[in-house]
PDB file of N, CA and C in Angstrom:
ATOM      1  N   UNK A   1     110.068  69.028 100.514  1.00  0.00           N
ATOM      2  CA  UNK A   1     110.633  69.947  99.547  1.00  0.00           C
ATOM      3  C   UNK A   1     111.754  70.757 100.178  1.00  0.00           C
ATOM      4  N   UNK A   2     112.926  71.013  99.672  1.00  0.00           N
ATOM      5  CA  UNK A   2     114.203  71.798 100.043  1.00  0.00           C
ATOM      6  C   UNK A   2     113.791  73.355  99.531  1.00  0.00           C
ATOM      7  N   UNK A   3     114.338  73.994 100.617  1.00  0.00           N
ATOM      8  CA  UNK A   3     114.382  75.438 100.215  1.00  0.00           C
ATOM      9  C   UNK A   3     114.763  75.896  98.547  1.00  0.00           C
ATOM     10  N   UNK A   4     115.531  74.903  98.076  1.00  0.00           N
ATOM     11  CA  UNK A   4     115.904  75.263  96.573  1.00  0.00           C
ATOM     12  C   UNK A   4     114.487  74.942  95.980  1.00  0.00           C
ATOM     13  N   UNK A   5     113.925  73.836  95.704  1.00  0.00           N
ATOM     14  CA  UNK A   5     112.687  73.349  95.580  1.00  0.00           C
ATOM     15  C   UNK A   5     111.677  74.881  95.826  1.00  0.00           C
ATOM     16  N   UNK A   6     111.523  75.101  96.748  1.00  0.00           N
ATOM     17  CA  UNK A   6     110.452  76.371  97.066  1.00  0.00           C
ATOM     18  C   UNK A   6     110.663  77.223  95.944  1.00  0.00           C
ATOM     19  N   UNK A   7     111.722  77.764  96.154  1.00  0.00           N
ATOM     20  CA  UNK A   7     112.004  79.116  95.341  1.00  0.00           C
ATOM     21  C   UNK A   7     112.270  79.053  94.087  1.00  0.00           C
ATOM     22  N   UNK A   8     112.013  77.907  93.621  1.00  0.00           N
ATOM     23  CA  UNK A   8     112.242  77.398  91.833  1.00  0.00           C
ATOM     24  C   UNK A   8     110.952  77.387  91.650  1.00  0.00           C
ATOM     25  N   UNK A   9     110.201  77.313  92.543  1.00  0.00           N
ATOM     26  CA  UNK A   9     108.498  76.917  92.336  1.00  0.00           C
ATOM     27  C   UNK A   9     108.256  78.183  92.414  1.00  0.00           C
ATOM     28  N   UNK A  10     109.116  78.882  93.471  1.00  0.00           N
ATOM     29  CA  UNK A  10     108.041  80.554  93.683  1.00  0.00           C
ATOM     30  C   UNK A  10     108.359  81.155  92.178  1.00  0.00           C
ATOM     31  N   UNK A  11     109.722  81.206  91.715  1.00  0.00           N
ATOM     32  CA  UNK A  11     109.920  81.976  90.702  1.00  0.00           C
ATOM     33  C   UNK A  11     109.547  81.266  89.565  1.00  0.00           C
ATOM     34  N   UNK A  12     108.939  79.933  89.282  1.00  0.00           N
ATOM     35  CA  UNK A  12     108.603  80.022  88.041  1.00  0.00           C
ATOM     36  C   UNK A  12     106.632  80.541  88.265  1.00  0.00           C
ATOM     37  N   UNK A  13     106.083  80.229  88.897  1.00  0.00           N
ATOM     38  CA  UNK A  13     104.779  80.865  89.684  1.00  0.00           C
ATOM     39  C   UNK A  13     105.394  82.333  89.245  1.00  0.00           C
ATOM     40  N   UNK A  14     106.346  83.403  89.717  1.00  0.00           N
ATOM     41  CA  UNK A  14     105.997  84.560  89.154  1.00  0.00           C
ATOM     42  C   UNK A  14     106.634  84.965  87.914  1.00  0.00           C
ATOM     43  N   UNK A  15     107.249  84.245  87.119  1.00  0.00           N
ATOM     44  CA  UNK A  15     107.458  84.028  85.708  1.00  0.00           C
ATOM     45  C   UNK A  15     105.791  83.850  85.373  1.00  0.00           C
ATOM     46  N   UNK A  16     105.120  83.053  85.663  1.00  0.00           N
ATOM     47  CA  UNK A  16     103.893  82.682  84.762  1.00  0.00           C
ATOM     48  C   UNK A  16     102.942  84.088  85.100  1.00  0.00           C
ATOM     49  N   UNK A  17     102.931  84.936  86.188  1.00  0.00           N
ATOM     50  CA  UNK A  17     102.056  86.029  86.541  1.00  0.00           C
ATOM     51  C   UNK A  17     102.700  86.754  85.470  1.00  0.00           C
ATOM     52  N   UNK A  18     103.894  87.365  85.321  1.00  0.00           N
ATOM     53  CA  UNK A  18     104.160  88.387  84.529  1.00  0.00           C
ATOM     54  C   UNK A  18     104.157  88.171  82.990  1.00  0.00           C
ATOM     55  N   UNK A  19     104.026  86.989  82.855  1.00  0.00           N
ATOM     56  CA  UNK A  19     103.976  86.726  81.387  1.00  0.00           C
ATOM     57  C   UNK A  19     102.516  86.632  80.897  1.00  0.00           C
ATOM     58  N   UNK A  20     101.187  85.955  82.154  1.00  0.00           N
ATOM     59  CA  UNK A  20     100.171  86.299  81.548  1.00  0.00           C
ATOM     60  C   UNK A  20      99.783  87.910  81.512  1.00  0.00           C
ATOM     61  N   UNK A  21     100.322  88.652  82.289  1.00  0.00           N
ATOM     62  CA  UNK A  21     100.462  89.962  82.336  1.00  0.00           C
ATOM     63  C   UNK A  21     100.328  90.618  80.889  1.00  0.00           C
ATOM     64  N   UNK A  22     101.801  90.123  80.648  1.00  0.00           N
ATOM     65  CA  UNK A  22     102.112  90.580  78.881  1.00  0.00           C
ATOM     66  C   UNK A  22     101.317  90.221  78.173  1.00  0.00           C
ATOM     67  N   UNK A  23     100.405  88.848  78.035  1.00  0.00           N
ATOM     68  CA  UNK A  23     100.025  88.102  77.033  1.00  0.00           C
ATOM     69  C   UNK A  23      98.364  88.576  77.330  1.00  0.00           C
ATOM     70  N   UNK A  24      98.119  89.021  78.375  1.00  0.00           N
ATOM     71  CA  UNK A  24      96.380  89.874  78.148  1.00  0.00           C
ATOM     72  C   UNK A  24      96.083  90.731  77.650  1.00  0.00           C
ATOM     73  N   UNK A  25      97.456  91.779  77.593  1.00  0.00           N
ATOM     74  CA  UNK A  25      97.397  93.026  77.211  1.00  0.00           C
ATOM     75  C   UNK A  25      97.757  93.164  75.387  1.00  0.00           C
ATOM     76  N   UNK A  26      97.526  91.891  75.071  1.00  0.00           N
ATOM     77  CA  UNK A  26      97.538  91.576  73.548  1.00  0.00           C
ATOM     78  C   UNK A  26      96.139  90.883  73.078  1.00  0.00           C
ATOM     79  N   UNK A  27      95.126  90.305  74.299  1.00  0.00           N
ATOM     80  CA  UNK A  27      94.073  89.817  73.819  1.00  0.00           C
ATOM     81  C   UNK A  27      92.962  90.262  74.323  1.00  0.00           C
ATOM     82  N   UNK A  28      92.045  89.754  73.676  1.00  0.00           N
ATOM     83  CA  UNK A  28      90.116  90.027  73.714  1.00  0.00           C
ATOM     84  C   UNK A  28      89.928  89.933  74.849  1.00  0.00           C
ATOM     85  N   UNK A  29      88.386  89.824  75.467  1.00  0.00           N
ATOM     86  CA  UNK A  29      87.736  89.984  76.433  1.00  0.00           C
ATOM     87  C   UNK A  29      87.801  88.844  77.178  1.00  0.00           C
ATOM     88  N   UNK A  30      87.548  87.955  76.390  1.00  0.00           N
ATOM     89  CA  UNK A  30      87.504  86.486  77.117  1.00  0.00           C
ATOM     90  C   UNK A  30      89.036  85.873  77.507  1.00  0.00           C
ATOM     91  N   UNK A  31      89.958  86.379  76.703  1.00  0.00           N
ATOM     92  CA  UNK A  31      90.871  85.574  76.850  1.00  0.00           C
ATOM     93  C   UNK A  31      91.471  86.361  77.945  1.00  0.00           C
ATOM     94  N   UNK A  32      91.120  87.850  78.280  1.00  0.00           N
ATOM     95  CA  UNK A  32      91.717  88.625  79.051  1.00  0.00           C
ATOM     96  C   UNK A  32      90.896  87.251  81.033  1.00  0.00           C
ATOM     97  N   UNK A  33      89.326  87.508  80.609  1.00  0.00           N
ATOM     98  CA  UNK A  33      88.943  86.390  81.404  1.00  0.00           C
ATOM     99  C   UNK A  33      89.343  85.337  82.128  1.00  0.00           C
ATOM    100  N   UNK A  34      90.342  84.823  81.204  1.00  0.00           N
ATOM    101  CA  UNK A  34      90.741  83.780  81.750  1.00  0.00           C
ATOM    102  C   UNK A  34      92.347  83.733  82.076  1.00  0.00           C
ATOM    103  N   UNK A  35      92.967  84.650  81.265  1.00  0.00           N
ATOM    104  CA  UNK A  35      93.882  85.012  82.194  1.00  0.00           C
ATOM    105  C   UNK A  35      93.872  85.820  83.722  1.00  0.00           C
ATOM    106  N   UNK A  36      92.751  86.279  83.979  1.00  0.00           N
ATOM    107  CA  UNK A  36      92.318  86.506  85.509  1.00  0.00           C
ATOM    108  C   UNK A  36      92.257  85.318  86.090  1.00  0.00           C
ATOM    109  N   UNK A  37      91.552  84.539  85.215  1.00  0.00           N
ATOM    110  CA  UNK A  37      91.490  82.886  86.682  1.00  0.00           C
ATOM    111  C   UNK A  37      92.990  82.419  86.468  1.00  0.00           C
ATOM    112  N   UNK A  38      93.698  82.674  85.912  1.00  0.00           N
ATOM    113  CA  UNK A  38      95.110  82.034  85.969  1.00  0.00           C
ATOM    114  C   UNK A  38      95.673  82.678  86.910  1.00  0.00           C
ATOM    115  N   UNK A  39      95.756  84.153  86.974  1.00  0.00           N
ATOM    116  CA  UNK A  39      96.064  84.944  87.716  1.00  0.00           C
ATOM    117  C   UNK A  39      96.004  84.766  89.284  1.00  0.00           C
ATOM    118  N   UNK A  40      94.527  84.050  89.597  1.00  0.00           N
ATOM    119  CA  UNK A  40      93.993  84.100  90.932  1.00  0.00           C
ATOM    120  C   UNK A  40      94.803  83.142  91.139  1.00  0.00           C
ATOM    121  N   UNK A  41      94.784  81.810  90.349  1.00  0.00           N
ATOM    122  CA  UNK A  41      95.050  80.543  90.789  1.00  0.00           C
ATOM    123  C   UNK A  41      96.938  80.488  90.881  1.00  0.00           C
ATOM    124  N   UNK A  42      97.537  81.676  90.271  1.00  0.00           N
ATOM    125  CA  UNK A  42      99.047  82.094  90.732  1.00  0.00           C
ATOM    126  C   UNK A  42      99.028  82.443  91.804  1.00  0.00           C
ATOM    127  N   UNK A  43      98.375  83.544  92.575  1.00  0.00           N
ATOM    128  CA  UNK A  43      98.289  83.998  93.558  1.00  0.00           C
ATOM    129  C   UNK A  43      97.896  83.239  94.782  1.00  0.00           C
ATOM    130  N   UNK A  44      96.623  82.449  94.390  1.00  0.00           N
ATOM    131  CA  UNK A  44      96.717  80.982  95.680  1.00  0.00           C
ATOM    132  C   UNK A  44      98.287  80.373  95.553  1.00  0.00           C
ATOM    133  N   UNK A  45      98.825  79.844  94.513  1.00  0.00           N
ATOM    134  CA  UNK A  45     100.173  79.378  94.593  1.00  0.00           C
ATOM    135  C   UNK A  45     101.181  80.337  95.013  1.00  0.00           C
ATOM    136  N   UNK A  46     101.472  81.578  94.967  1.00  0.00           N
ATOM    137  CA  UNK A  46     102.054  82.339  95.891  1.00  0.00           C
ATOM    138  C   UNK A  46     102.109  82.419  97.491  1.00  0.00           C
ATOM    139  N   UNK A  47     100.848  82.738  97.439  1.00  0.00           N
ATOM    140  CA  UNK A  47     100.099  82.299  99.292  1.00  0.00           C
ATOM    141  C   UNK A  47     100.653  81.254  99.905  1.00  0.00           C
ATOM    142  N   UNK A  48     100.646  80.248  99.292  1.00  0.00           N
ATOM    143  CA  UNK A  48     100.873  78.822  99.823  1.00  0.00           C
ATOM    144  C   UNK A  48     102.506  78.804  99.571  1.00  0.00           C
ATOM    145  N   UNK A  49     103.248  79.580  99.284  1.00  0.00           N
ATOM    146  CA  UNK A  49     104.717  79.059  99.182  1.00  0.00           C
ATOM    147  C   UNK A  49     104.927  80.327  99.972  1.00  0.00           C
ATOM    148  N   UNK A  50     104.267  81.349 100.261  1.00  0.00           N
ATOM    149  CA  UNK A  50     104.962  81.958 101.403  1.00  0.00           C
ATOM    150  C   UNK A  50     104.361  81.651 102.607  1.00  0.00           C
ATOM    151  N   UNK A  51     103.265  81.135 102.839  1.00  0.00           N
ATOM    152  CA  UNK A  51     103.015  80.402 103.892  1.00  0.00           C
ATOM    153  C   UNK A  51     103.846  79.164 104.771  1.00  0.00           C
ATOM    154  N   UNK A  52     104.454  78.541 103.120  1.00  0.00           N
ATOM    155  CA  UNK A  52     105.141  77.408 103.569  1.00  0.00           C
ATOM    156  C   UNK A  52     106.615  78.317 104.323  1.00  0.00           C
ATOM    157  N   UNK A  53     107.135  79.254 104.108  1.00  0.00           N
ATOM    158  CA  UNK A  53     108.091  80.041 103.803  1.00  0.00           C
ATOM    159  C   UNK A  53     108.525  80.284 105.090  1.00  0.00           C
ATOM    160  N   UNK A  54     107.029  80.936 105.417  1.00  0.00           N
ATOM    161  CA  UNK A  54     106.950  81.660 106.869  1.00  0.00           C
ATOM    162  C   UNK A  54     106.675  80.111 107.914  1.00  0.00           C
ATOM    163  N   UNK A  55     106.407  79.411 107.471  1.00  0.00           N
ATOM    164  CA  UNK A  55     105.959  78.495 108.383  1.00  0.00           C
ATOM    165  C   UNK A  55     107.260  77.665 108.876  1.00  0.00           C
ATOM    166  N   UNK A  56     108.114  77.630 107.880  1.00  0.00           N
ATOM    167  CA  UNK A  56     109.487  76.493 107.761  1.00  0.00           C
ATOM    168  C   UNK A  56     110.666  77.606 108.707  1.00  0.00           C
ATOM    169  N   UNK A  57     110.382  78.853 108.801  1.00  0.00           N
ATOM    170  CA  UNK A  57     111.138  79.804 109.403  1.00  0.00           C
ATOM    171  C   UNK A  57     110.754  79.803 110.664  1.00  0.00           C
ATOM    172  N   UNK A  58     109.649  79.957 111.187  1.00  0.00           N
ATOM    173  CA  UNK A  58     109.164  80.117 112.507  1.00  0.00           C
ATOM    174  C   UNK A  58     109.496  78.417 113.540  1.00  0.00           C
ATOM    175  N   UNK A  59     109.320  77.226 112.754  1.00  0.00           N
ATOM    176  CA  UNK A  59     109.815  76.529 113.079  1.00  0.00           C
ATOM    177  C   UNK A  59     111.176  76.270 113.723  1.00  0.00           C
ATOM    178  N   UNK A  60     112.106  76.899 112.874  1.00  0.00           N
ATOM    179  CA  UNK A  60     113.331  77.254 113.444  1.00  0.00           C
ATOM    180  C   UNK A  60     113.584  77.830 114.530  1.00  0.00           C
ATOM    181  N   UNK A  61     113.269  78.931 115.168  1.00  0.00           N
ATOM    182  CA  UNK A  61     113.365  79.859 116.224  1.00  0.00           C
ATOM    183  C   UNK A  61     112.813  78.985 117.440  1.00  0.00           C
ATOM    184  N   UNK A  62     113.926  79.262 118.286  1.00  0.00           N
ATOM    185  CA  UNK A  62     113.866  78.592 119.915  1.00  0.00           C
ATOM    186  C   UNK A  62     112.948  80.297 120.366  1.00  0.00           C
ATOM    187  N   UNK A  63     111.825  80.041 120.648  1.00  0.00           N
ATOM    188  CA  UNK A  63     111.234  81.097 120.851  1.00  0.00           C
ATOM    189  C   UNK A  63     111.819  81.591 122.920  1.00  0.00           C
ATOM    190  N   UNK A  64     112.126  80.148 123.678  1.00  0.00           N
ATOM    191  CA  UNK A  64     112.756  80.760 125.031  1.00  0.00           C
ATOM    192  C   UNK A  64     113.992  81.974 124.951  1.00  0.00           C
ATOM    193  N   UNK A  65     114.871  81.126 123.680  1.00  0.00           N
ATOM    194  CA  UNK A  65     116.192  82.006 123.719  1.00  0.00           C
ATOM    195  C   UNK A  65     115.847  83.348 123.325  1.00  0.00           C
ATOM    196  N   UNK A  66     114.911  83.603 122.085  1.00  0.00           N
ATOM    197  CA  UNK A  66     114.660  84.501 121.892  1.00  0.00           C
ATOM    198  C   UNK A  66     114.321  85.793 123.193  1.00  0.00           C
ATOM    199  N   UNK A  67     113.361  85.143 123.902  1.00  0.00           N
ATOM    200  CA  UNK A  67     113.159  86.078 124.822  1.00  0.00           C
ATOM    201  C   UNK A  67     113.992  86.268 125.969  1.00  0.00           C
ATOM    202  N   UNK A  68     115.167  85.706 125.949  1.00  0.00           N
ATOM    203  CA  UNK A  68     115.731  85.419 126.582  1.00  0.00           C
ATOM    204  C   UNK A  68     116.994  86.644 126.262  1.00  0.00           C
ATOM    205  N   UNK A  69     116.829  86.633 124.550  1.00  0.00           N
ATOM    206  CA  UNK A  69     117.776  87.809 123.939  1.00  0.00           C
ATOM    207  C   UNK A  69     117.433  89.035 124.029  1.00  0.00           C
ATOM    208  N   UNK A  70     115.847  88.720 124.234  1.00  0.00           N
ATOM    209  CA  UNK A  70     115.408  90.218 124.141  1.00  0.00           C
ATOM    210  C   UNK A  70     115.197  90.687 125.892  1.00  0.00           C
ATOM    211  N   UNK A  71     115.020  89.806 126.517  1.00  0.00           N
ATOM    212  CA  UNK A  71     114.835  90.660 128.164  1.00  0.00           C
ATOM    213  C   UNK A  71     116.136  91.001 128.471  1.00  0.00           C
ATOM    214  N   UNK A  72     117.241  90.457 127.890  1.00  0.00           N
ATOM    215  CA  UNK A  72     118.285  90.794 128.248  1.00  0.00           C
ATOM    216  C   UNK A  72     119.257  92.072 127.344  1.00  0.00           C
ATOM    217  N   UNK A  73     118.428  92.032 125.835  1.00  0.00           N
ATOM    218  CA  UNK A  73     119.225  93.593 125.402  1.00  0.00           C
ATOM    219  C   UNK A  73     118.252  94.517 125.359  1.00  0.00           C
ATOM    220  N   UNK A  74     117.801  94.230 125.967  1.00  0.00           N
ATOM    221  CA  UNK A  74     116.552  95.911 125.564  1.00  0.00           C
ATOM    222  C   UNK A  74     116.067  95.771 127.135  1.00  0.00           C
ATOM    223  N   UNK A  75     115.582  97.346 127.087  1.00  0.00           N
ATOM    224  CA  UNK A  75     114.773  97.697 128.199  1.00  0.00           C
ATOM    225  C   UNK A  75     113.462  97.758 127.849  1.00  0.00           C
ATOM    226  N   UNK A  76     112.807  97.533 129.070  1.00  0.00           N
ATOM    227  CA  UNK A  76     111.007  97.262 128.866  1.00  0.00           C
ATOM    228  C   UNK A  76     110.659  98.435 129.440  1.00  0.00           C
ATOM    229  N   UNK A  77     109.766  99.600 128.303  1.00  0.00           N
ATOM    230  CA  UNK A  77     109.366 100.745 128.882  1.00  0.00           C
ATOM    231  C   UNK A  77     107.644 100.100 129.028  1.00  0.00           C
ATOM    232  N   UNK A  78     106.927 100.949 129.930  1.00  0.00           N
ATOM    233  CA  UNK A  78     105.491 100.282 130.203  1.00  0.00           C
ATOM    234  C   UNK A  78     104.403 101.788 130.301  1.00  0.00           C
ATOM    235  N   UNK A  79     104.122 102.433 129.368  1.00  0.00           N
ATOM    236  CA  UNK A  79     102.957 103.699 129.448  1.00  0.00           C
ATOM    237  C   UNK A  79     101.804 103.320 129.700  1.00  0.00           C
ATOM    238  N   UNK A  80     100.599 103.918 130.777  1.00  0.00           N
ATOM    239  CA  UNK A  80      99.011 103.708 131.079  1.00  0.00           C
ATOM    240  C   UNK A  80      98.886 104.730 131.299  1.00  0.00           C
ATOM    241  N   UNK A  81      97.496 104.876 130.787  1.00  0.00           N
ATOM    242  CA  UNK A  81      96.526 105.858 131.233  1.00  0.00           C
ATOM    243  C   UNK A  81      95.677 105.651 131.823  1.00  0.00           C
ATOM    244  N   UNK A  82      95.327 105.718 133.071  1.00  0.00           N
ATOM    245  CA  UNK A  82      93.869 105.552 133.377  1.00  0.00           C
ATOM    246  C   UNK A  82      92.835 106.620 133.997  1.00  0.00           C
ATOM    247  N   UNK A  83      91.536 106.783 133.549  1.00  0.00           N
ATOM    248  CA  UNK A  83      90.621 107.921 133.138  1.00  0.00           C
ATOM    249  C   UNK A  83      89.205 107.527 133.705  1.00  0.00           C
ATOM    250  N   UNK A  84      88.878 108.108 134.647  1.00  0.00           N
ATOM    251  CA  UNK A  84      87.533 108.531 135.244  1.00  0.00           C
ATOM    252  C   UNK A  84      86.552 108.737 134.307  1.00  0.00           C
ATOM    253  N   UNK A  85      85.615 108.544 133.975  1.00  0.00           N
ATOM    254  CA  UNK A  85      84.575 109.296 133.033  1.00  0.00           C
ATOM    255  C   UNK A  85      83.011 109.096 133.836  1.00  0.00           C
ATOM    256  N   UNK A  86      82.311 110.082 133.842  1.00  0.00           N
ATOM    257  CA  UNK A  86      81.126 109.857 134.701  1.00  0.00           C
ATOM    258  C   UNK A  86      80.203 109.649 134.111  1.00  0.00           C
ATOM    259  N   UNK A  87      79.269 108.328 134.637  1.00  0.00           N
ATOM    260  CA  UNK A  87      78.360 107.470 133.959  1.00  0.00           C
ATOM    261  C   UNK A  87      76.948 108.520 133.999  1.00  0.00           C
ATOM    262  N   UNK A  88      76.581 108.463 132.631  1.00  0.00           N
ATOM    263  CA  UNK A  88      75.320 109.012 132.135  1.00  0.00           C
ATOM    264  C   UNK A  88      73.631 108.402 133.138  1.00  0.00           C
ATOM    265  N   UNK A  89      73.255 109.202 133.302  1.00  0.00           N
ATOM    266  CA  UNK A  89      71.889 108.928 133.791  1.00  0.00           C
ATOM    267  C   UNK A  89      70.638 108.375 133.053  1.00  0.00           C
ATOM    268  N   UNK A  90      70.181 106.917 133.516  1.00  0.00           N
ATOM    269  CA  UNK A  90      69.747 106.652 132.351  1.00  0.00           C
ATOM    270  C   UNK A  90      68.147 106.813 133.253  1.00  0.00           C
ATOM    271  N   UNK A  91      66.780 106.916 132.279  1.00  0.00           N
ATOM    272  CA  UNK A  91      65.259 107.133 132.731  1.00  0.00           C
ATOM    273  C   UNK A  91      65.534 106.061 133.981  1.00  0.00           C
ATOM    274  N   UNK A  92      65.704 105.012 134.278  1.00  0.00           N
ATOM    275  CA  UNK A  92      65.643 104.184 135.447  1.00  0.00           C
ATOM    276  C   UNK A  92      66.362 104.809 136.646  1.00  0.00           C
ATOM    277  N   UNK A  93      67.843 105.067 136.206  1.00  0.00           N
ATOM    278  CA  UNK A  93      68.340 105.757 138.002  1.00  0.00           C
ATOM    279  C   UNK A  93      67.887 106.857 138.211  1.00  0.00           C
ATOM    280  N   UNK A  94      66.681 107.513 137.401  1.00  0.00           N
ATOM    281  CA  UNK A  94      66.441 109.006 138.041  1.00  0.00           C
ATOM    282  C   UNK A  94      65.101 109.039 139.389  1.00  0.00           C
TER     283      UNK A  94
END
């Protein structure tokens, strides 16, 4: 699937959320019902096209150069604390 492909799929997926949106808030109990399982089953189809989204992006990135961009424009600051605390006496070490 081409990036055009994705995003014709994402936006008609949130064309169909906002329209069952409109169209529950005109009906009964049950039908409100089942526009919830439509709802869910948009939202798995959301998930999965930004999954694909994020997945087809991360692919791209030379993750060496990257760090390669970043050790070289930024500085690496490094904060620790480290803290003594004195161990409680338990019935055995007394």
């Amino acid at each position: 699937m081409s990036e055009k492909d994705n995003k014709g799929t994402l936006g008609e997926i949130l064309r169909s959320v906002v329209s069952t949106g409109v169209t529950a808030a005109s009906m009964g109990e049950e039908a409100v019902k089942g526009m919830v399982e439509n709802a869910k089953s948009a939202k798995t189809e959301i998930l999965g096209q930004v999954k694909t989204e994020i997945k087809g992006w991360l692919e791209k990135i030379d993750l060496s150069k990257e760090i390669d961009r970043v050790l070289r424009d930024y500085d690496i600051e490094v904060n620790g604390k480290i803290s003594f605390k004195k161990k409680t006496k338990t019935d055995e070490e007394k």
